[in-house]
PDB file of N, CA and C in Angstrom:
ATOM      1  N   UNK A   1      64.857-156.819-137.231  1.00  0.00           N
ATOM      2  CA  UNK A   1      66.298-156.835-137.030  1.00  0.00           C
ATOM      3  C   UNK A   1      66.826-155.404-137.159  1.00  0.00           C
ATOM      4  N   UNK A   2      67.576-154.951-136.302  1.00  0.00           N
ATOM      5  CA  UNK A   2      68.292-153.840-136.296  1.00  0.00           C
ATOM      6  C   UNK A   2      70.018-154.211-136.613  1.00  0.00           C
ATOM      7  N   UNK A   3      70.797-153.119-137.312  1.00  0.00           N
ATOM      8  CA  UNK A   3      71.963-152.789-136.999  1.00  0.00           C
ATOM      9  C   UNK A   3      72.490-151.495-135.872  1.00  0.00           C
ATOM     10  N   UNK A   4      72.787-151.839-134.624  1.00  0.00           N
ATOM     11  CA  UNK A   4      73.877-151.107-133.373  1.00  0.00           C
ATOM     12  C   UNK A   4      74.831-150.771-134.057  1.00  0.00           C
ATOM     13  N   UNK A   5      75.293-149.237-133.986  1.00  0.00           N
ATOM     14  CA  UNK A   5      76.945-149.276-134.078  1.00  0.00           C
ATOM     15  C   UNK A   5      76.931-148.373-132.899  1.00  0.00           C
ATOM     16  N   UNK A   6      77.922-149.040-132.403  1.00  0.00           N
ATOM     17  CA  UNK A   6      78.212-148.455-131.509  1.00  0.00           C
ATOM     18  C   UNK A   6      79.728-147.966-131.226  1.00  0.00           C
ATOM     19  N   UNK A   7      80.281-146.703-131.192  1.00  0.00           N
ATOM     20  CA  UNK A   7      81.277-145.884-131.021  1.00  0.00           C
ATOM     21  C   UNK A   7      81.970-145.827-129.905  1.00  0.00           C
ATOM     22  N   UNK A   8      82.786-146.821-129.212  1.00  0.00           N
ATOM     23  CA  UNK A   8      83.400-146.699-128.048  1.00  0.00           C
ATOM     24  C   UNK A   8      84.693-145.664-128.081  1.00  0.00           C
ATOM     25  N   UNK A   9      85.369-145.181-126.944  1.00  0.00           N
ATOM     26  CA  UNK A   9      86.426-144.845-126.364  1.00  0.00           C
ATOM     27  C   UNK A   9      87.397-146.243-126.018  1.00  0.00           C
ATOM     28  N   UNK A  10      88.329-146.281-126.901  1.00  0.00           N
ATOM     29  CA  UNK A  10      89.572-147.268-126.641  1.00  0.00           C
ATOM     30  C   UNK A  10      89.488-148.176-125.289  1.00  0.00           C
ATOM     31  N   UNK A  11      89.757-147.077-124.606  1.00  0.00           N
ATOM     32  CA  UNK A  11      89.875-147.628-123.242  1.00  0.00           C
ATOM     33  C   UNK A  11      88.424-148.767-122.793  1.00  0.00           C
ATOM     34  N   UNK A  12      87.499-148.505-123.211  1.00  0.00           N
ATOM     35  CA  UNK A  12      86.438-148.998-122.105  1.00  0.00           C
ATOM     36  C   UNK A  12      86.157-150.254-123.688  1.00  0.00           C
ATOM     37  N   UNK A  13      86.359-150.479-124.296  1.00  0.00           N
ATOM     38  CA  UNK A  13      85.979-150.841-125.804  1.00  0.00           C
ATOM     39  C   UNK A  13      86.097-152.763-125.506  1.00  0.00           C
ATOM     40  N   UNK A  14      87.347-152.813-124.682  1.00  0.00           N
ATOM     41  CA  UNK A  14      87.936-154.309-123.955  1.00  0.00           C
ATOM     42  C   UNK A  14      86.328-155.683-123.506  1.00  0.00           C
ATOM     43  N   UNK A  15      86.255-154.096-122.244  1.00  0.00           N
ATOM     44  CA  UNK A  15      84.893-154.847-121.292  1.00  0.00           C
ATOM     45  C   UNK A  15      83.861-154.613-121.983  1.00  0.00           C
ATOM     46  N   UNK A  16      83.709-154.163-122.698  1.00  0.00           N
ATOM     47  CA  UNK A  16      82.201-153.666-123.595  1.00  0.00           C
ATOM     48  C   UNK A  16      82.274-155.038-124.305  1.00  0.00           C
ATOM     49  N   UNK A  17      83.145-155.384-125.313  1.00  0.00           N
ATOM     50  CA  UNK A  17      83.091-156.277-126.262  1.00  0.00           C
ATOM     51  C   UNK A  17      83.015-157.734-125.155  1.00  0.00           C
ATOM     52  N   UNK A  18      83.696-158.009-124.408  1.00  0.00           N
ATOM     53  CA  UNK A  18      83.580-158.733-123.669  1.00  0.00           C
ATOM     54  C   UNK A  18      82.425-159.070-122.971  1.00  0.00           C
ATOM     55  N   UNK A  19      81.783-158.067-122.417  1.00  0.00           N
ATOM     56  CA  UNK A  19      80.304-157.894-121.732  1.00  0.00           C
ATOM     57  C   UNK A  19      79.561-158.129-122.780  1.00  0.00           C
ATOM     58  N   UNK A  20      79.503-157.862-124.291  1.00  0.00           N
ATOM     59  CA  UNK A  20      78.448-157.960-125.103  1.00  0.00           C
ATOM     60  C   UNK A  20      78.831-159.168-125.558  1.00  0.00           C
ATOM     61  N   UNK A  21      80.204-160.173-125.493  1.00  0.00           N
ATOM     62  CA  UNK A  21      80.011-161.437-125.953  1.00  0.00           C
ATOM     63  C   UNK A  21      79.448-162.856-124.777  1.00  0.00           C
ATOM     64  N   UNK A  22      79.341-162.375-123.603  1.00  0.00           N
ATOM     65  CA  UNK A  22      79.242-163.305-122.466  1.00  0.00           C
ATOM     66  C   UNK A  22      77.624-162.924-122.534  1.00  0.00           C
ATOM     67  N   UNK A  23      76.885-162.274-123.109  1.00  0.00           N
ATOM     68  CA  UNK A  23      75.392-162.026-123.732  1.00  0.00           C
ATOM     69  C   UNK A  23      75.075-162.291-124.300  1.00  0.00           C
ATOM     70  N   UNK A  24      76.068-163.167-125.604  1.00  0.00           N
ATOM     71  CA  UNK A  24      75.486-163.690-126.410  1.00  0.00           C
ATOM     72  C   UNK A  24      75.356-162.758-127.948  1.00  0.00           C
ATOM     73  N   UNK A  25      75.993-160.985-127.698  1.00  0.00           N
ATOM     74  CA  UNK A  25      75.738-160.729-128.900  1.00  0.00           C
ATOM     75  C   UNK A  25      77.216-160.710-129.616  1.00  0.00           C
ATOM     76  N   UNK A  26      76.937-160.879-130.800  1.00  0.00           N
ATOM     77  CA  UNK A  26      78.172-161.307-131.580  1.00  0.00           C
ATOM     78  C   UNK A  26      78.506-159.905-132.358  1.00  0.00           C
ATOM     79  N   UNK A  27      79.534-159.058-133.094  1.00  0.00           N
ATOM     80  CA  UNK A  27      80.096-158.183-132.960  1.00  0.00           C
ATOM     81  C   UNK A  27      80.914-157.431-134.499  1.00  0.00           C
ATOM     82  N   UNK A  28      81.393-157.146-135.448  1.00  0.00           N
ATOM     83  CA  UNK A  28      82.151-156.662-136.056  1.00  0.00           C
ATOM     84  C   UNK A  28      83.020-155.818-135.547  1.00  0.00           C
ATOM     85  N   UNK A  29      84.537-155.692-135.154  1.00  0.00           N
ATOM     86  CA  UNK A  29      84.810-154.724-134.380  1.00  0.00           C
ATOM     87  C   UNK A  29      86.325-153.861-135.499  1.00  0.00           C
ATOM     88  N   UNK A  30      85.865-152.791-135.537  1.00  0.00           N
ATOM     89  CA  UNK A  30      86.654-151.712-136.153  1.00  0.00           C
ATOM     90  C   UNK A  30      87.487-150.772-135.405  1.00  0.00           C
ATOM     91  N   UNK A  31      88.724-150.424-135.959  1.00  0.00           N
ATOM     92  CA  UNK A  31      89.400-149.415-135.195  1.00  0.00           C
ATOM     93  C   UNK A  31      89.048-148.440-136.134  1.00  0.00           C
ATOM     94  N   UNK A  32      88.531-147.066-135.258  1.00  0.00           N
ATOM     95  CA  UNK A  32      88.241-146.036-135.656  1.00  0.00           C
ATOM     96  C   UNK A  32      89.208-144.830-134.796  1.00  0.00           C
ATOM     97  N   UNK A  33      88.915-143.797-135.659  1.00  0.00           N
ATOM     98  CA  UNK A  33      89.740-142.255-135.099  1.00  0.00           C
ATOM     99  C   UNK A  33      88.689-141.073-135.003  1.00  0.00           C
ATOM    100  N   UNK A  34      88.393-140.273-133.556  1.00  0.00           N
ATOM    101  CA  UNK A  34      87.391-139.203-133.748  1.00  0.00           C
ATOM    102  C   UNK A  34      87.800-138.406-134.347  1.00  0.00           C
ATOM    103  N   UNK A  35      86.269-137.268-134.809  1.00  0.00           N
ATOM    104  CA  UNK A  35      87.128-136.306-135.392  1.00  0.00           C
ATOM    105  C   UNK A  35      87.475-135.068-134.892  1.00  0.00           C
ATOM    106  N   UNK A  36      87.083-135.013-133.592  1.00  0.00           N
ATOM    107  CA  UNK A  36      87.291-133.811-132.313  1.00  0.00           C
ATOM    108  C   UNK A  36      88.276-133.967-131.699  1.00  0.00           C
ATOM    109  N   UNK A  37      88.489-135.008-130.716  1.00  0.00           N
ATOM    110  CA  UNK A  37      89.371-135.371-130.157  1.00  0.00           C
ATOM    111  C   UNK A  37      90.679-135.841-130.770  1.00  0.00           C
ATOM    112  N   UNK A  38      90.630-136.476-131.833  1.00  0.00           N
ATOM    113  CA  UNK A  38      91.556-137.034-132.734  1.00  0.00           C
ATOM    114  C   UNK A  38      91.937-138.533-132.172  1.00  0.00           C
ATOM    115  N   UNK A  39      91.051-139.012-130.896  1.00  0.00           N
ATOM    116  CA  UNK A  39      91.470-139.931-130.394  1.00  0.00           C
ATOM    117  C   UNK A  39      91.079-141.377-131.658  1.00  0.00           C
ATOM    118  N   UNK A  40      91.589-142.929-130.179  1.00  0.00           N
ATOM    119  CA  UNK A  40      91.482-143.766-130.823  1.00  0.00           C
ATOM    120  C   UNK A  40      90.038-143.785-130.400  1.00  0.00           C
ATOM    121  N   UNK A  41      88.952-144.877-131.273  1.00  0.00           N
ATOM    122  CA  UNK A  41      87.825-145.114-130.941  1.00  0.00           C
ATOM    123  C   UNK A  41      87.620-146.678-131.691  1.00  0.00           C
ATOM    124  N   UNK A  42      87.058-147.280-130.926  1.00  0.00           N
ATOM    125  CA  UNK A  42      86.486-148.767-131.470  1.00  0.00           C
ATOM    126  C   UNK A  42      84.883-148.624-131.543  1.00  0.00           C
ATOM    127  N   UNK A  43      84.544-149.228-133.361  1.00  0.00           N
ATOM    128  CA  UNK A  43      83.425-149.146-133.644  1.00  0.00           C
ATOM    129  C   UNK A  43      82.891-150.538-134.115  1.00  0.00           C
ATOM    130  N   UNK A  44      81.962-151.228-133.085  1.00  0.00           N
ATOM    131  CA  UNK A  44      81.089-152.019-133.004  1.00  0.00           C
ATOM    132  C   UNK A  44      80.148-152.247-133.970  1.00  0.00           C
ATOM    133  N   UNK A  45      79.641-153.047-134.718  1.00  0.00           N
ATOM    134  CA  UNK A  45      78.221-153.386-135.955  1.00  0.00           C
ATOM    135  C   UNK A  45      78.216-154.386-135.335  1.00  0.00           C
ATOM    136  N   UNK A  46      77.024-154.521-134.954  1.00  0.00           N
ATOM    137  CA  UNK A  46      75.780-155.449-134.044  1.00  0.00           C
ATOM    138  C   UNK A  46      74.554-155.658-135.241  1.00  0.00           C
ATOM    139  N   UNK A  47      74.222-156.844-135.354  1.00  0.00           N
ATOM    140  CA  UNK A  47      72.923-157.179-135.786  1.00  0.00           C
ATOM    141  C   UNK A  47      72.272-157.948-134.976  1.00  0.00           C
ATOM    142  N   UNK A  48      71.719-157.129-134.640  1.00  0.00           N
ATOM    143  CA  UNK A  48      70.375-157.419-133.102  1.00  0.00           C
ATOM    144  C   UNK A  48      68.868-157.478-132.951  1.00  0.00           C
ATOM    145  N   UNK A  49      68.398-158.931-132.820  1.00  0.00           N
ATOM    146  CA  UNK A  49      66.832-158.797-132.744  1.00  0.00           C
ATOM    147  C   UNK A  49      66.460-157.315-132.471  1.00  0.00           C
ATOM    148  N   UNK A  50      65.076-156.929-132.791  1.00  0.00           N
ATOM    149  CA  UNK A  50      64.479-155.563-132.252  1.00  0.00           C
ATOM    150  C   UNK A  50      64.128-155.849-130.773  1.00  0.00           C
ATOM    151  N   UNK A  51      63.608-157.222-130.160  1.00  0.00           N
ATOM    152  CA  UNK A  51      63.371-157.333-128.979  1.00  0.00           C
ATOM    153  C   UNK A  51      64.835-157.131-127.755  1.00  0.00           C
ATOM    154  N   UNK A  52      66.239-157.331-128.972  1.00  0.00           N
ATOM    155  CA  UNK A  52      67.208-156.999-127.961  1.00  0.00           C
ATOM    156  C   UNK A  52      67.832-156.053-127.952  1.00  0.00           C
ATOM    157  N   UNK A  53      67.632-154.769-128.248  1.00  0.00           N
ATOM    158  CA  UNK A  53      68.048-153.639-128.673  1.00  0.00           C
ATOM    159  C   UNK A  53      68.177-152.592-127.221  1.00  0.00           C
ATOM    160  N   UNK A  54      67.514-152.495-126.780  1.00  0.00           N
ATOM    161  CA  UNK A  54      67.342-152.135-125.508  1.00  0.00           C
ATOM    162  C   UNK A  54      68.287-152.508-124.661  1.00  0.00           C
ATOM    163  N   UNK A  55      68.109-154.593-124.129  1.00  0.00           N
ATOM    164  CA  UNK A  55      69.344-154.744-124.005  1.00  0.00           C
ATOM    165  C   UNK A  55      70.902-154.885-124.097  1.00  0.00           C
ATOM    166  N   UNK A  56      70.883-154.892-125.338  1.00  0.00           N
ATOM    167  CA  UNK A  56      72.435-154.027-125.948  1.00  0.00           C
ATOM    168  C   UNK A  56      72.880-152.213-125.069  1.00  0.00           C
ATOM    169  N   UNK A  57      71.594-151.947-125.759  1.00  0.00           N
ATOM    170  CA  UNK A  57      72.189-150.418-124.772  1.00  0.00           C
ATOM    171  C   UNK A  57      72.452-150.174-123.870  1.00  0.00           C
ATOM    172  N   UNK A  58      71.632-151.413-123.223  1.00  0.00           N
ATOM    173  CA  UNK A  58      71.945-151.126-121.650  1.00  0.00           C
ATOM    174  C   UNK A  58      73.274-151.981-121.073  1.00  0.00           C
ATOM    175  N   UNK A  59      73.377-152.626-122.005  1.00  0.00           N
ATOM    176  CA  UNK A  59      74.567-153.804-121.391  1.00  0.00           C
ATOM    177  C   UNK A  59      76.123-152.478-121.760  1.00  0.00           C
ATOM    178  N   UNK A  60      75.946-151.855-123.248  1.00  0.00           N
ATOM    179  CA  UNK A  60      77.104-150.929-123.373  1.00  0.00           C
ATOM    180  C   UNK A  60      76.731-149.588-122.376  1.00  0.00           C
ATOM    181  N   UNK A  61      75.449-149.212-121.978  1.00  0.00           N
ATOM    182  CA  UNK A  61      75.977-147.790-121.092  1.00  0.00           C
ATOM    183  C   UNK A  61      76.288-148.609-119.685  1.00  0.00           C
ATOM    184  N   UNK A  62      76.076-149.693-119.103  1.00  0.00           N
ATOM    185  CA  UNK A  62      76.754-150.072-117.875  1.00  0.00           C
ATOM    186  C   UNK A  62      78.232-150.524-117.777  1.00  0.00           C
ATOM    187  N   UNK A  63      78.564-150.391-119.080  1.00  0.00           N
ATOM    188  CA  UNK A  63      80.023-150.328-119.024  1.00  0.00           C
ATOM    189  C   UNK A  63      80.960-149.731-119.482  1.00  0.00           C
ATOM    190  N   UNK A  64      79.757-148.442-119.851  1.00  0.00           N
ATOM    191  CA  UNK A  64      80.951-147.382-120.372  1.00  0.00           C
ATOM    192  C   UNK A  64      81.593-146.490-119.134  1.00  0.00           C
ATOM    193  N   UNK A  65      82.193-145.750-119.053  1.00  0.00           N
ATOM    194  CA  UNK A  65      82.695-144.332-117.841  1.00  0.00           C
ATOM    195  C   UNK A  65      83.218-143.150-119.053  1.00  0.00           C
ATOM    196  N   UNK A  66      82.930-142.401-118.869  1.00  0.00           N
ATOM    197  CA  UNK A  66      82.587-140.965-119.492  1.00  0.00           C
ATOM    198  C   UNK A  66      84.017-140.511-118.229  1.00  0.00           C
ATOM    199  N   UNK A  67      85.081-139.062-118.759  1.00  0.00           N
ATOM    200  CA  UNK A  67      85.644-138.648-118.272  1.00  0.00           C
ATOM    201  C   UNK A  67      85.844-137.268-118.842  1.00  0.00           C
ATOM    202  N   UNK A  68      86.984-136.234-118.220  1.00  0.00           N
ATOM    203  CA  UNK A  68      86.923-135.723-118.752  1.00  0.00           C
ATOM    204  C   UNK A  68      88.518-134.825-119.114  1.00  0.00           C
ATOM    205  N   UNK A  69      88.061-134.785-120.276  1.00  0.00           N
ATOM    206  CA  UNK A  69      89.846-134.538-120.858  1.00  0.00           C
ATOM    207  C   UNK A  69      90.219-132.515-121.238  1.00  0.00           C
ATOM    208  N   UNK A  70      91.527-132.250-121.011  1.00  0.00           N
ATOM    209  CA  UNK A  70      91.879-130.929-121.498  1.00  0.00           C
ATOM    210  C   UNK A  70      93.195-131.065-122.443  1.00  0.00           C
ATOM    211  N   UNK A  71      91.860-130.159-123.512  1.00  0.00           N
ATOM    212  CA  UNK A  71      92.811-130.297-125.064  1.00  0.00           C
ATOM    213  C   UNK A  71      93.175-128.446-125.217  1.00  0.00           C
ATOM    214  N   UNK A  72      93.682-127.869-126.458  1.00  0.00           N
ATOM    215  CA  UNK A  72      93.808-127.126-126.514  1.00  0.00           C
ATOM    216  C   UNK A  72      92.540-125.941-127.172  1.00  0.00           C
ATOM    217  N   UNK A  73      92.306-125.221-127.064  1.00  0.00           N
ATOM    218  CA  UNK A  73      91.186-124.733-127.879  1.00  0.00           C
ATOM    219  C   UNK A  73      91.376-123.781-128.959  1.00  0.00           C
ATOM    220  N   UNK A  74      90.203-122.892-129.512  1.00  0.00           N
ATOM    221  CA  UNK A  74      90.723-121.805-130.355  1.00  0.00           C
ATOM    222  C   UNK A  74      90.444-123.088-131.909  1.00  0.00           C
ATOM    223  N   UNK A  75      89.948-122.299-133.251  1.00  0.00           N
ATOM    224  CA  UNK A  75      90.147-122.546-134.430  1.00  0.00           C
ATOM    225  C   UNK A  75      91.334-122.736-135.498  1.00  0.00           C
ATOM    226  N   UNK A  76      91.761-123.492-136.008  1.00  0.00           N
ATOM    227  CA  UNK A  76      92.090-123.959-136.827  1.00  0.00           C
ATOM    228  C   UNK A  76      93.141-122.650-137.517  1.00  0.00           C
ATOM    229  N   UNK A  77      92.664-121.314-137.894  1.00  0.00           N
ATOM    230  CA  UNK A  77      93.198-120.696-138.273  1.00  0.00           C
ATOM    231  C   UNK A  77      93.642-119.001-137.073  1.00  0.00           C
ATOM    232  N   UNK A  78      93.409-119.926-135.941  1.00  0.00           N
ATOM    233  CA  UNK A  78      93.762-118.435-134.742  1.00  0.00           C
ATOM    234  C   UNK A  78      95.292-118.802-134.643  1.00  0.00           C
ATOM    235  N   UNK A  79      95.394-117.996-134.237  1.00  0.00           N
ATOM    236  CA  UNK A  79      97.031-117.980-132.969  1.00  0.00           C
ATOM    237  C   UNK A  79      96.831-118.352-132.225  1.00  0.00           C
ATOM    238  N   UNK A  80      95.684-117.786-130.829  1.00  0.00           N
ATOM    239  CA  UNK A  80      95.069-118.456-129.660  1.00  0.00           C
ATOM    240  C   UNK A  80      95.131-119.743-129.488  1.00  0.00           C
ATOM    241  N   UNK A  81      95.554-119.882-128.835  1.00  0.00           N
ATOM    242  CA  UNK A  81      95.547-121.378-128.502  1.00  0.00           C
ATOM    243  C   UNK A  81      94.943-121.211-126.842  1.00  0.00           C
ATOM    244  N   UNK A  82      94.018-121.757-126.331  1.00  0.00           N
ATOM    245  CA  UNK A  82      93.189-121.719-124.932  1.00  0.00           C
ATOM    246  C   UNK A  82      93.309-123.591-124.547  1.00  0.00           C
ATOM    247  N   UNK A  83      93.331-123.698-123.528  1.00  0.00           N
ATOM    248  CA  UNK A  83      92.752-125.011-122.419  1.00  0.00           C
ATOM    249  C   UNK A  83      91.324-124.764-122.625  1.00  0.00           C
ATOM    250  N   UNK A  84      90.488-126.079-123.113  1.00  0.00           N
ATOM    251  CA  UNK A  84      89.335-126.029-122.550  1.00  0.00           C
ATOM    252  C   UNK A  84      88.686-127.782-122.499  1.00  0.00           C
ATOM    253  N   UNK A  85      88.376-127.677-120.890  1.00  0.00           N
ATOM    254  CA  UNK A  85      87.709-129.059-120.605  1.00  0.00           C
ATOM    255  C   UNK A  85      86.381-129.741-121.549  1.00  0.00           C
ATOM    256  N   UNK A  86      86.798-130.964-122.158  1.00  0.00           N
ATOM    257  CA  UNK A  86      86.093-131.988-122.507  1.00  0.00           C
ATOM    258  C   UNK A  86      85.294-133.159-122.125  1.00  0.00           C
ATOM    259  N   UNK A  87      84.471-133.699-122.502  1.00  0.00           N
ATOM    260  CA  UNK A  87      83.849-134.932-122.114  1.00  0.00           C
ATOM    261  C   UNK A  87      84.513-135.972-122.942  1.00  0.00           C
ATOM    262  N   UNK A  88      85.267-136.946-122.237  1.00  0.00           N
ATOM    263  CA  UNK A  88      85.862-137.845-123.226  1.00  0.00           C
ATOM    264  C   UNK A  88      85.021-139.946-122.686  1.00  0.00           C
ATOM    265  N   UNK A  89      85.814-140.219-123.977  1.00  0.00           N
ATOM    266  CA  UNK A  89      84.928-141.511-123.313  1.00  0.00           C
ATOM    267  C   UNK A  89      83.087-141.994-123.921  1.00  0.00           C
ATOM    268  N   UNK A  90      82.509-143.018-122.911  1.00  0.00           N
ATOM    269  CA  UNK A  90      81.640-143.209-123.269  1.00  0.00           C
ATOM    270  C   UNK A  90      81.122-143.995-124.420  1.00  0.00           C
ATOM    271  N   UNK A  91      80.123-143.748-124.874  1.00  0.00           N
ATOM    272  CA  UNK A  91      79.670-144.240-125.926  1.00  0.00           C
ATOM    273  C   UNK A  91      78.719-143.351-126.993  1.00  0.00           C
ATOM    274  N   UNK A  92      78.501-143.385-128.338  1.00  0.00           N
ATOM    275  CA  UNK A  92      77.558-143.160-129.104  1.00  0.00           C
ATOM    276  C   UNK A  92      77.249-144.123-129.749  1.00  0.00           C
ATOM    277  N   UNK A  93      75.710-144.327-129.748  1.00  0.00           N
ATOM    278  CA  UNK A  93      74.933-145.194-130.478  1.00  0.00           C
ATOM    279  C   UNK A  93      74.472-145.303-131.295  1.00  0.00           C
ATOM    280  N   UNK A  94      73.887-145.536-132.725  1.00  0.00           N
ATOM    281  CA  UNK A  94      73.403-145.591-133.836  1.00  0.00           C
ATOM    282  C   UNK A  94      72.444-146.618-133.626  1.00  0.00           C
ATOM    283  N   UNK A  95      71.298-146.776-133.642  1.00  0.00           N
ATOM    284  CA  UNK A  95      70.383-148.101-134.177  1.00  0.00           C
ATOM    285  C   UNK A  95      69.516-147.688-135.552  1.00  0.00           C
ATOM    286  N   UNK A  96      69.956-148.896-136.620  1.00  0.00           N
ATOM    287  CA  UNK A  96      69.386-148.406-137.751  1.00  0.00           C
ATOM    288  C   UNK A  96      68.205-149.956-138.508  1.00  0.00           C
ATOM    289  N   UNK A  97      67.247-149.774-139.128  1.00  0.00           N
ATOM    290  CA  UNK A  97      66.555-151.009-139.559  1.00  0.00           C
ATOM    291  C   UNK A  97      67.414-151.678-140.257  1.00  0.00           C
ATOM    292  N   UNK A  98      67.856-152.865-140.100  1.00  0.00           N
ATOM    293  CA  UNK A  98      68.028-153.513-141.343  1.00  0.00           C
ATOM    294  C   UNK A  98      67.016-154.410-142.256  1.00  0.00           C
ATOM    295  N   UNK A  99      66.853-153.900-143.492  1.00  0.00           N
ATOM    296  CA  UNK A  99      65.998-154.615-144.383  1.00  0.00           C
ATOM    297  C   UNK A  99      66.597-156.301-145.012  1.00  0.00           C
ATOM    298  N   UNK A 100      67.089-156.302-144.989  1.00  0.00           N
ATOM    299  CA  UNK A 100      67.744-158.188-145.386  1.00  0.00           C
ATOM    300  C   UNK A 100      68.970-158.195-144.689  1.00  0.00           C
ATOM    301  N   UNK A 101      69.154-159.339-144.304  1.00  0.00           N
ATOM    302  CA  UNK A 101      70.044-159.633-143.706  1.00  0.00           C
ATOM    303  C   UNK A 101      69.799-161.553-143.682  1.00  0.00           C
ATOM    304  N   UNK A 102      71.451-162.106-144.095  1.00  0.00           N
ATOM    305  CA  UNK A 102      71.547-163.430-144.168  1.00  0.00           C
ATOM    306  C   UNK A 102      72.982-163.438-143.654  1.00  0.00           C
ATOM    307  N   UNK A 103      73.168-164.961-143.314  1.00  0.00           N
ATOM    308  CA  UNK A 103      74.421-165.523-142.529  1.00  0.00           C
ATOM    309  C   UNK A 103      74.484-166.962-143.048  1.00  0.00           C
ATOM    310  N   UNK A 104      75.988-166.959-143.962  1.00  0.00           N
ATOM    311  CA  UNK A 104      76.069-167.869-144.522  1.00  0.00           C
ATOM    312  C   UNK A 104      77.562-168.558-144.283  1.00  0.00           C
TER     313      UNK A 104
END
């Protein structure tokens, strides 16, 4: 048995959860905030056979879309402030062992 977390982009987070429940996998779903973007993000905990792990990933990268966003740039403590293009969106994945696990 594995635990998925998986890190969506707001936007695509709808059909993902949707696509991963018409599959059969069942879900914990969290509102999360990045810490780059400052955006919204929805974070997924999946407990998933090891034989379905694969298909989880593949069911969330066929429904993610990756885009790309312009934020401001420059550090925290400049004046500068610059435009510079981002990759926004998508997904990040985590698969981790889980050692016990019960459902009661």
């Amino acid at each position: 048995m594995k635990l998925v977390i998986s890190i969506l982009h707001s936007d695509i987070a709808e059909s993902v959860g949707a696509a991963m429940s018409s599959a059969g996998f069942y879900a914990t779903k969290l509102s999360t905030v990045g810490g780059y973007l400052k955006n919204g993000n929805v974070t997924f905990l999946t407990g998933v056979e090891d034989e379905r792990v694969d298909e989880l990933i593949s069911l969330i990268r066929s429904n993610s879309e990756t885009s790309f966003e312009i934020m401001n740039g420059g550090t925290a403590d400049s004046f500068a402030s610059f435009p510079i293009e981002v990759k926004a969106g998508g997904a990040t994945i985590f698969v981790l062992p889980i050692e016990r696990f019960e459902k009661f």
